[in-house]
C-alpha atoms as a PDB file:
ATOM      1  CA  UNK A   1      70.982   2.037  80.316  1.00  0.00           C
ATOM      2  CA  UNK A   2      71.436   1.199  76.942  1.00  0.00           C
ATOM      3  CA  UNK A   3      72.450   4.648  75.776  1.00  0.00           C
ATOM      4  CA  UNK A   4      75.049   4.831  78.793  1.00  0.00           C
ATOM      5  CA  UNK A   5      77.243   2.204  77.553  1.00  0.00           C
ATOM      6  CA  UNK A   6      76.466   2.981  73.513  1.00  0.00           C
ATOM      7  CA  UNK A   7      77.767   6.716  74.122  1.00  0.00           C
ATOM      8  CA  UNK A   8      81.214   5.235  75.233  1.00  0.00           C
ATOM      9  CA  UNK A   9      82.211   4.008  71.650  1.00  0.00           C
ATOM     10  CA  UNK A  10      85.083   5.778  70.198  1.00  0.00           C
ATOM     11  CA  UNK A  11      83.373   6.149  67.040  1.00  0.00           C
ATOM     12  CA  UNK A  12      79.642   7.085  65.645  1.00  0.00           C
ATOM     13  CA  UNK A  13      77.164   4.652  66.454  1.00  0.00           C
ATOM     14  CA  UNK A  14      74.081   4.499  64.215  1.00  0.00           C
ATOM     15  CA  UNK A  15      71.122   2.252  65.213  1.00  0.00           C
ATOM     16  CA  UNK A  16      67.946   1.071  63.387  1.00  0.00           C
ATOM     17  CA  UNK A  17      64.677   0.176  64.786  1.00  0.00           C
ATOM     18  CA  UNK A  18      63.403  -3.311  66.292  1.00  0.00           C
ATOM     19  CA  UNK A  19      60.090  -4.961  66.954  1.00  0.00           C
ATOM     20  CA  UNK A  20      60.888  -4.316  70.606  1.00  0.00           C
ATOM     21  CA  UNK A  21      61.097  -1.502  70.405  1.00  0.00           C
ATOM     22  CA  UNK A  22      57.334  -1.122  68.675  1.00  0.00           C
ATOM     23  CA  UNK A  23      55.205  -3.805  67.019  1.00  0.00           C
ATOM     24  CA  UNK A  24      56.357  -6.050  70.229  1.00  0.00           C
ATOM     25  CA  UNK A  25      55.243  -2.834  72.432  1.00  0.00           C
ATOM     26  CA  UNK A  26      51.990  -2.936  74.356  1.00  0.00           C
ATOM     27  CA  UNK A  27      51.798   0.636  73.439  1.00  0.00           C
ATOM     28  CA  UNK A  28      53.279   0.569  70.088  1.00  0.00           C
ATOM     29  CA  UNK A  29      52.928   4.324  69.619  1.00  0.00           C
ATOM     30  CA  UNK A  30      54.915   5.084  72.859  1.00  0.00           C
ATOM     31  CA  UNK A  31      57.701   2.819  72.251  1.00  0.00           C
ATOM     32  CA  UNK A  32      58.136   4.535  68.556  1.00  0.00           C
ATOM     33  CA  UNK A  33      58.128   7.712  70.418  1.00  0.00           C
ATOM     34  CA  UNK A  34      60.952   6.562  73.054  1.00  0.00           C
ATOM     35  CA  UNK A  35      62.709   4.997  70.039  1.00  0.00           C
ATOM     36  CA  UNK A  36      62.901   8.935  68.357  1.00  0.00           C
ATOM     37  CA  UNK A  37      63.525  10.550  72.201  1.00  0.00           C
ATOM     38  CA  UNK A  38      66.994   8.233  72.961  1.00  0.00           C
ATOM     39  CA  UNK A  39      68.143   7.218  69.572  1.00  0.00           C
ATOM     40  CA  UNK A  40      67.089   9.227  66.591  1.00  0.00           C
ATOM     41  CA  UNK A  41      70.052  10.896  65.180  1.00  0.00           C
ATOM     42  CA  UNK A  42      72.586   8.637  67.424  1.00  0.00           C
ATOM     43  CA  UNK A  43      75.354   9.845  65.684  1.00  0.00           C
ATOM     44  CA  UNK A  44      74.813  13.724  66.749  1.00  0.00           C
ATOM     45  CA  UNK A  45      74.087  13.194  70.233  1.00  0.00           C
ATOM     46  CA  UNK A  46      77.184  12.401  70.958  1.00  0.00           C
ATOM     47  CA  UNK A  47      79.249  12.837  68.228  1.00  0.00           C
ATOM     48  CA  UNK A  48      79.123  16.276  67.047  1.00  0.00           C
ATOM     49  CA  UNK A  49      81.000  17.395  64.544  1.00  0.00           C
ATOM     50  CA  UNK A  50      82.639  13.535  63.251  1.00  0.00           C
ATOM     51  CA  UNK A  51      83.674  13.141  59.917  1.00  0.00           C
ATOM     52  CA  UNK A  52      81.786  10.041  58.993  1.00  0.00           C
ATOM     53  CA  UNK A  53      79.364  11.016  55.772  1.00  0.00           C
ATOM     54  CA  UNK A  54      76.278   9.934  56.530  1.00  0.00           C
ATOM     55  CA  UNK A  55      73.564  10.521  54.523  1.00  0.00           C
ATOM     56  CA  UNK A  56      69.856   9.882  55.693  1.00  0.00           C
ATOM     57  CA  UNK A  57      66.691  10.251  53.773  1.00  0.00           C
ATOM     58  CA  UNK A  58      64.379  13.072  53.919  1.00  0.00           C
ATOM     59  CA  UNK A  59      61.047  11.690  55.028  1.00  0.00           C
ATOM     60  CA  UNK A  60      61.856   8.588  57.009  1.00  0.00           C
ATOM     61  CA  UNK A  61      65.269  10.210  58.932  1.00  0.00           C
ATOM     62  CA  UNK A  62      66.105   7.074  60.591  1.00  0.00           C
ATOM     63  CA  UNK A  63      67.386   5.759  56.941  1.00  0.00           C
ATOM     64  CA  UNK A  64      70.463   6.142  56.700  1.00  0.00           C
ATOM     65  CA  UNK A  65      73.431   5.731  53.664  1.00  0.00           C
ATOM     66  CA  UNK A  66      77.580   6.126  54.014  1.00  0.00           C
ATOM     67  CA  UNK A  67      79.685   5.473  50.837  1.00  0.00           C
ATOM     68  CA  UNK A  68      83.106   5.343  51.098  1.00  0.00           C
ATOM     69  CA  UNK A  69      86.154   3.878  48.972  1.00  0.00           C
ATOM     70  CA  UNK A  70      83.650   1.761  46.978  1.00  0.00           C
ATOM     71  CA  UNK A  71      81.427   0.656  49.614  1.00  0.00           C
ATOM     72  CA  UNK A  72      77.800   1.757  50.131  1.00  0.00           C
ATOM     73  CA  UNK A  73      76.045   0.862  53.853  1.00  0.00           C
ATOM     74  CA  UNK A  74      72.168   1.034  53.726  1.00  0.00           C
ATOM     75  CA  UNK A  75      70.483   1.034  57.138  1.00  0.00           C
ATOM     76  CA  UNK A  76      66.735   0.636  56.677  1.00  0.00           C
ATOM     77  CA  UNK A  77      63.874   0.515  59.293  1.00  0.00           C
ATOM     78  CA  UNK A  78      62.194  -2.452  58.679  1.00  0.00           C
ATOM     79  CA  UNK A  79      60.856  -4.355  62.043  1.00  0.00           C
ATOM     80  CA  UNK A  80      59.936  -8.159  62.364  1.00  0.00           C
ATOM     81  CA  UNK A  81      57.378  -9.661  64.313  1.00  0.00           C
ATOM     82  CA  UNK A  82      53.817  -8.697  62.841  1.00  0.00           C
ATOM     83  CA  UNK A  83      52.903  -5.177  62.077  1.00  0.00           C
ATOM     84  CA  UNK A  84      50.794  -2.881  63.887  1.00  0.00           C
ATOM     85  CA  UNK A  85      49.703  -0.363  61.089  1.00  0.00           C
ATOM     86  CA  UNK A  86      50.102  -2.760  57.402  1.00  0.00           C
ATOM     87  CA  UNK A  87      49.347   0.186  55.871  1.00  0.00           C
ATOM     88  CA  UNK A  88      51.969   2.682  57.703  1.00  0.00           C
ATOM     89  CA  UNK A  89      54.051  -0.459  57.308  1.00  0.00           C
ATOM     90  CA  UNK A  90      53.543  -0.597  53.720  1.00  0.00           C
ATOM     91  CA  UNK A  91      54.286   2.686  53.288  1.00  0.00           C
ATOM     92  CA  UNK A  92      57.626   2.190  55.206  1.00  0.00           C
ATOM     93  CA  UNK A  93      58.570  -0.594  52.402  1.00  0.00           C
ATOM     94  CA  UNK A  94      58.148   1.787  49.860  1.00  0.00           C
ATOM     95  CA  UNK A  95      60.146   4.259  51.393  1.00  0.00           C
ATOM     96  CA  UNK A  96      62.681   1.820  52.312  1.00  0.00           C
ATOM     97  CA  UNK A  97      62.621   0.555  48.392  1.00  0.00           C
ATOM     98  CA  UNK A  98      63.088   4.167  46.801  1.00  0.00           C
ATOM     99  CA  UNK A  99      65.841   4.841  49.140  1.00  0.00           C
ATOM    100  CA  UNK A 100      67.793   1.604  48.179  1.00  0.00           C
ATOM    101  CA  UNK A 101      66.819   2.569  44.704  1.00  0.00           C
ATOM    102  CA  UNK A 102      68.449   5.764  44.887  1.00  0.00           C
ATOM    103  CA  UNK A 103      71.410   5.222  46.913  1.00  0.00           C
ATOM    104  CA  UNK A 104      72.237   2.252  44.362  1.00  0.00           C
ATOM    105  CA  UNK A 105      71.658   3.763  41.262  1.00  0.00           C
ATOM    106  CA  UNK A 106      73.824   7.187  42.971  1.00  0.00           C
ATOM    107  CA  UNK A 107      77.158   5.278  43.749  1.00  0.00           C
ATOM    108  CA  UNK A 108      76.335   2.278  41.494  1.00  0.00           C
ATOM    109  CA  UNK A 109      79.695   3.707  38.527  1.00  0.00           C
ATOM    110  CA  UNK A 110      81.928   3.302  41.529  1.00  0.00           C
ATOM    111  CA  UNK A 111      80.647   0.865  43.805  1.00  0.00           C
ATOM    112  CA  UNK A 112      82.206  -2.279  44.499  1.00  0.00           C
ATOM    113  CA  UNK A 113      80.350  -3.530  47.919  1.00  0.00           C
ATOM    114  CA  UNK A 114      76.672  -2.962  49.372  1.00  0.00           C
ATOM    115  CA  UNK A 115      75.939  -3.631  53.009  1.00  0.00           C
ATOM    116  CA  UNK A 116      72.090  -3.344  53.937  1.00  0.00           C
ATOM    117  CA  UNK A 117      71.484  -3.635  57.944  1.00  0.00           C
ATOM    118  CA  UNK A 118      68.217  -4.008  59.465  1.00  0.00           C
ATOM    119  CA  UNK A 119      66.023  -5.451  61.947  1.00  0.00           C
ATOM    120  CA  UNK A 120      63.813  -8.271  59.873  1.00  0.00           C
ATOM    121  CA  UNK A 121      64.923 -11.647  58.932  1.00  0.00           C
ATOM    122  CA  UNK A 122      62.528 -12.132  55.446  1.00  0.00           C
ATOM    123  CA  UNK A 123      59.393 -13.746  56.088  1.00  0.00           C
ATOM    124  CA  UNK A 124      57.224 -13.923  53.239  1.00  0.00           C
ATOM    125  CA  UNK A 125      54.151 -14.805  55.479  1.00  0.00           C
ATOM    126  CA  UNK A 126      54.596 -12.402  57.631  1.00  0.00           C
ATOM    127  CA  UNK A 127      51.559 -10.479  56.225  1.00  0.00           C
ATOM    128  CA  UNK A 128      49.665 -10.434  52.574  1.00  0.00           C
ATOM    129  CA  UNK A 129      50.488 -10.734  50.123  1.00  0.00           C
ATOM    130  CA  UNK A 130      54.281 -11.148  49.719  1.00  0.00           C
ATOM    131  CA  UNK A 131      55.511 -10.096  53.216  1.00  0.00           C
ATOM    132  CA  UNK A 132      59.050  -8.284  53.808  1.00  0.00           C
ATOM    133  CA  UNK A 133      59.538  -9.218  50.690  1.00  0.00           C
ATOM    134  CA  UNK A 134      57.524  -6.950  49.013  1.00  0.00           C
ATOM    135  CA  UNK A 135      60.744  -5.161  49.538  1.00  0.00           C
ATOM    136  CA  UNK A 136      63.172  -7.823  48.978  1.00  0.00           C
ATOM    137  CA  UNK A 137      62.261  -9.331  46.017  1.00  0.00           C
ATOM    138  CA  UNK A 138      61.952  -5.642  43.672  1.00  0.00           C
ATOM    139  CA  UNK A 139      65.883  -4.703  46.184  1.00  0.00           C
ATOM    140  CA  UNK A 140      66.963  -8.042  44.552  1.00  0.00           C
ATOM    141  CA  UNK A 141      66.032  -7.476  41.376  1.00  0.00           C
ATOM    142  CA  UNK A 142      67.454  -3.997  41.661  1.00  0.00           C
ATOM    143  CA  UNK A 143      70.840  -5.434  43.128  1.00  0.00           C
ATOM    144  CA  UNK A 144      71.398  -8.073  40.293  1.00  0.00           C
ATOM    145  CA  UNK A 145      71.578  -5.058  37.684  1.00  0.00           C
ATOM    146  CA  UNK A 146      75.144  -4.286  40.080  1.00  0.00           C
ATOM    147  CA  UNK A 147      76.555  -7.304  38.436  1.00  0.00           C
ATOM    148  CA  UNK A 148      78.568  -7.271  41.525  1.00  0.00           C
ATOM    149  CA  UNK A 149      80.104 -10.657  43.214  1.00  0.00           C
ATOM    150  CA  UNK A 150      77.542 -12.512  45.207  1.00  0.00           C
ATOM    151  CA  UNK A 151      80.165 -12.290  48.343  1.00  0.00           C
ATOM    152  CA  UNK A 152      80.380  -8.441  47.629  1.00  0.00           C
ATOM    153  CA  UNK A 153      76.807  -8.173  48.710  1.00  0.00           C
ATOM    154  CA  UNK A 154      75.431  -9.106  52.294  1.00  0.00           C
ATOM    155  CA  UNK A 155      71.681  -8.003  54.183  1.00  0.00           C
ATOM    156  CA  UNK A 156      72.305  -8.238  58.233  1.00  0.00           C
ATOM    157  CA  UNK A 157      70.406  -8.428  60.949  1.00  0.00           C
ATOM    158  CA  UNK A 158      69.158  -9.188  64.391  1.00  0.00           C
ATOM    159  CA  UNK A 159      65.181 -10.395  63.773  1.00  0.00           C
ATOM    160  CA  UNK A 160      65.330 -14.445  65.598  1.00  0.00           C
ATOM    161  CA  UNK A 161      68.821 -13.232  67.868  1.00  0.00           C
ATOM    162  CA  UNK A 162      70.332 -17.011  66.527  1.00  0.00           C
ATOM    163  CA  UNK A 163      73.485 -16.838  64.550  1.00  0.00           C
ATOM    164  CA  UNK A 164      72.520 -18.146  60.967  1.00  0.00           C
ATOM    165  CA  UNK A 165      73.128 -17.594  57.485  1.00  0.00           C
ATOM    166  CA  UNK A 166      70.464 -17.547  54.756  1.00  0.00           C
ATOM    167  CA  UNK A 167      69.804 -16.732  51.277  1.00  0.00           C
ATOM    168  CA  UNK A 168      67.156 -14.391  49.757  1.00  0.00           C
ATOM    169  CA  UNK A 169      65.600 -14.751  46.659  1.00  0.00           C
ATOM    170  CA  UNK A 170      63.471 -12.898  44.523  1.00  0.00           C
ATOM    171  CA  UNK A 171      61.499 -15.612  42.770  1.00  0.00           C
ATOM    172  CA  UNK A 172      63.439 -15.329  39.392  1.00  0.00           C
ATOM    173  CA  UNK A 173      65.747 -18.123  38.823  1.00  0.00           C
ATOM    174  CA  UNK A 174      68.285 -16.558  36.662  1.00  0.00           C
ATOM    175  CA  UNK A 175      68.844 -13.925  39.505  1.00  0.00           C
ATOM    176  CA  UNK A 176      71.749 -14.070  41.834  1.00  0.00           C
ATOM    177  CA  UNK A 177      70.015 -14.423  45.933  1.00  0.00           C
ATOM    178  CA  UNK A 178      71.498 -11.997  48.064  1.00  0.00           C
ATOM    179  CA  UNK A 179      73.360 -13.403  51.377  1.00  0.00           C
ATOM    180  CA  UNK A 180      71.793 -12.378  54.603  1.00  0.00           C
ATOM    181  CA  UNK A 181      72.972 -13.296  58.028  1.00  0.00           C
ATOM    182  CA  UNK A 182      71.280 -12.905  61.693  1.00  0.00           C
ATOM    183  CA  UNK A 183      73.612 -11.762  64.457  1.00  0.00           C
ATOM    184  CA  UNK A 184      73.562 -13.793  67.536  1.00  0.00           C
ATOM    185  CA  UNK A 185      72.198 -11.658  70.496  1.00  0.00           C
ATOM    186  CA  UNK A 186      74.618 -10.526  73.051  1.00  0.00           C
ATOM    187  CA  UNK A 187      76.883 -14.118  73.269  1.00  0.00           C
ATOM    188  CA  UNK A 188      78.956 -13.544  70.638  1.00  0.00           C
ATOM    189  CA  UNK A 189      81.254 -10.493  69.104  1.00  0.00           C
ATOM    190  CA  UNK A 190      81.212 -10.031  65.680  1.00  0.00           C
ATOM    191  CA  UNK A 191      84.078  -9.053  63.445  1.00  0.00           C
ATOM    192  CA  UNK A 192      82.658  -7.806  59.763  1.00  0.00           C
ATOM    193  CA  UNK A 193      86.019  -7.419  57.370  1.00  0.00           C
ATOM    194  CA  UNK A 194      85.427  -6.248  53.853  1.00  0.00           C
ATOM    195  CA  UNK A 195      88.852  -7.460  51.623  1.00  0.00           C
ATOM    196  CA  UNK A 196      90.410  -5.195  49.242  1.00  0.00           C
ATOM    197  CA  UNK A 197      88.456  -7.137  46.550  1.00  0.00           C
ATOM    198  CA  UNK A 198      85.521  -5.835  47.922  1.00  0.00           C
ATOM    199  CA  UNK A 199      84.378  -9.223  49.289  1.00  0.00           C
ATOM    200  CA  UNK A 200      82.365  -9.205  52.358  1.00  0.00           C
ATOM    201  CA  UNK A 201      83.478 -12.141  55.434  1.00  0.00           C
ATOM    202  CA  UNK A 202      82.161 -11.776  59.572  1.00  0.00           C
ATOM    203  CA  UNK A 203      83.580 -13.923  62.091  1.00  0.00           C
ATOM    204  CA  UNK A 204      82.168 -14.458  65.345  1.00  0.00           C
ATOM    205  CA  UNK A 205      84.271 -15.073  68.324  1.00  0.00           C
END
C-alpha cells in the first residue's frame, strides 16, 4: 500500500529505515528483508533515468548523499527503539560516521547547508555505553569544524512521531549543538525551505 501512493510523486522519493520496519519486528530479519524487497533503491524503481545526483555509499547502499548549489543532504540508517544485533548495530554507527565524515570533508570548500535525515531521535541510554550518540557526539564534533551558522545545520526525523524540536550536543561546551527536529506522524504537512543564506526553516501546516 505504501509503495502505491509513494510511486505517484512527481519527483524521486528516497526513504530510510525505521524501527518498524526491524528492531520493532517480531522477525527482525524478515522485516529488514521486506525493507530491501519494496524500498531499497526507491529512487530507481520508479524513477529511471532522473537527474537528481544521488550518491550512496558502497557497503551500506541505503546511505545516501545529494549536493547541490551549496547544500549537502545525508540520509543515514540509524533505527530507534532498542537494537536487535548491538554489535551489527555498532557497526552500522561506524559506517554511518565515516560516511558523514566523507561526504563533509568532500563538499565541505563549497558547502553552505547540511541536512542529515534519519529515523532515531538521540537517546544516549538507549544502549552502552553512549547510545546513538556514539555517532552524534564524534558527527558534532566533526560538524563544528564547518564553522557554518547553527540555523544552516538541521538532523530530522520521525523516531517518537510528536512534532518537537531539540538540541544535540556533544558533551563539549565550547561546541555549537546541532538542531534536530521530529516530524509529526501523518497529521501534519511539512514545508522544509532553505533561504538563499543558506539558513534552514520547516513549517508545519
Amino acid at each position: 500500500k505504501t509503495d502505491s501512493i509513494l510511486k505517484l510523486s512527481q519527483i524521486p522519493v528516497l526513504i530510510t529505515p525505521g524501527d518498524n520496519e526491524v528492531n520493532d519486528c517480531p522477525i527482525p530479519s524478515d522485516g529488514w528483508a521486506r525493507w530491501k524487497k519494496y524500498f531499497h533503491n526507491y529512487d530507481q524503481k520508479h524513477w529511471q533515468g532522473h537527474s537528481v545526483p544521488i550518491e550512496r555509499q558502497t557497503n551500506n547502499n541505503e546511505n545516501f548523499a545529494i549536493f547541490q548549489e551549496g547544500i549537502l543532504i545525508l540520509g543515514i540508517h540509524m533505527q530507534g527503539s532498542t537494537p536487535n544485533d548491538l554489535v551489527e548495530f555498532r557497526k552500522q554507527q561506524n559506517d554511518n560516521l565515516d560516511w558523514t565524515r566523507a561526504k563533509i570533508g568532500q563538499y565541505k570548500a563549497t558547502m553552505q547547508t547540511l541536512l542529515i535525515l534519519s529515523h532515531a531521535r538521540p537517546n544516549r541510554r538507549r544502549y552502552e555505553p553512549k547510545g546513538h550518540h556514539d555517532y552524534f557526539d564524534p558527527a558534532v564534533a566533526e560538524i563544528n569544524k564547518l564553522g557554518l551558522a547553527e540555523d544552516n545545520v538541521m538532523y530530522i526525523c520521525g523516531d517518537t512521531h510528536r512534532y518537537q524540536s531539540f538540541l544535540i550536543h556533544d558533551g563539549v561546551s565550547s561546541h555549537q549543538p546541532l538542531r534536530g527536529t521530529v516530524l509529526q506522524k501523518g497529521s501534519k504537512a511539512v514545508k522544509l525551505r532553505i533561504d538563499v543564506q543558506g539558513k534552514i526553516n520547516i513549517h508545519t501546516y
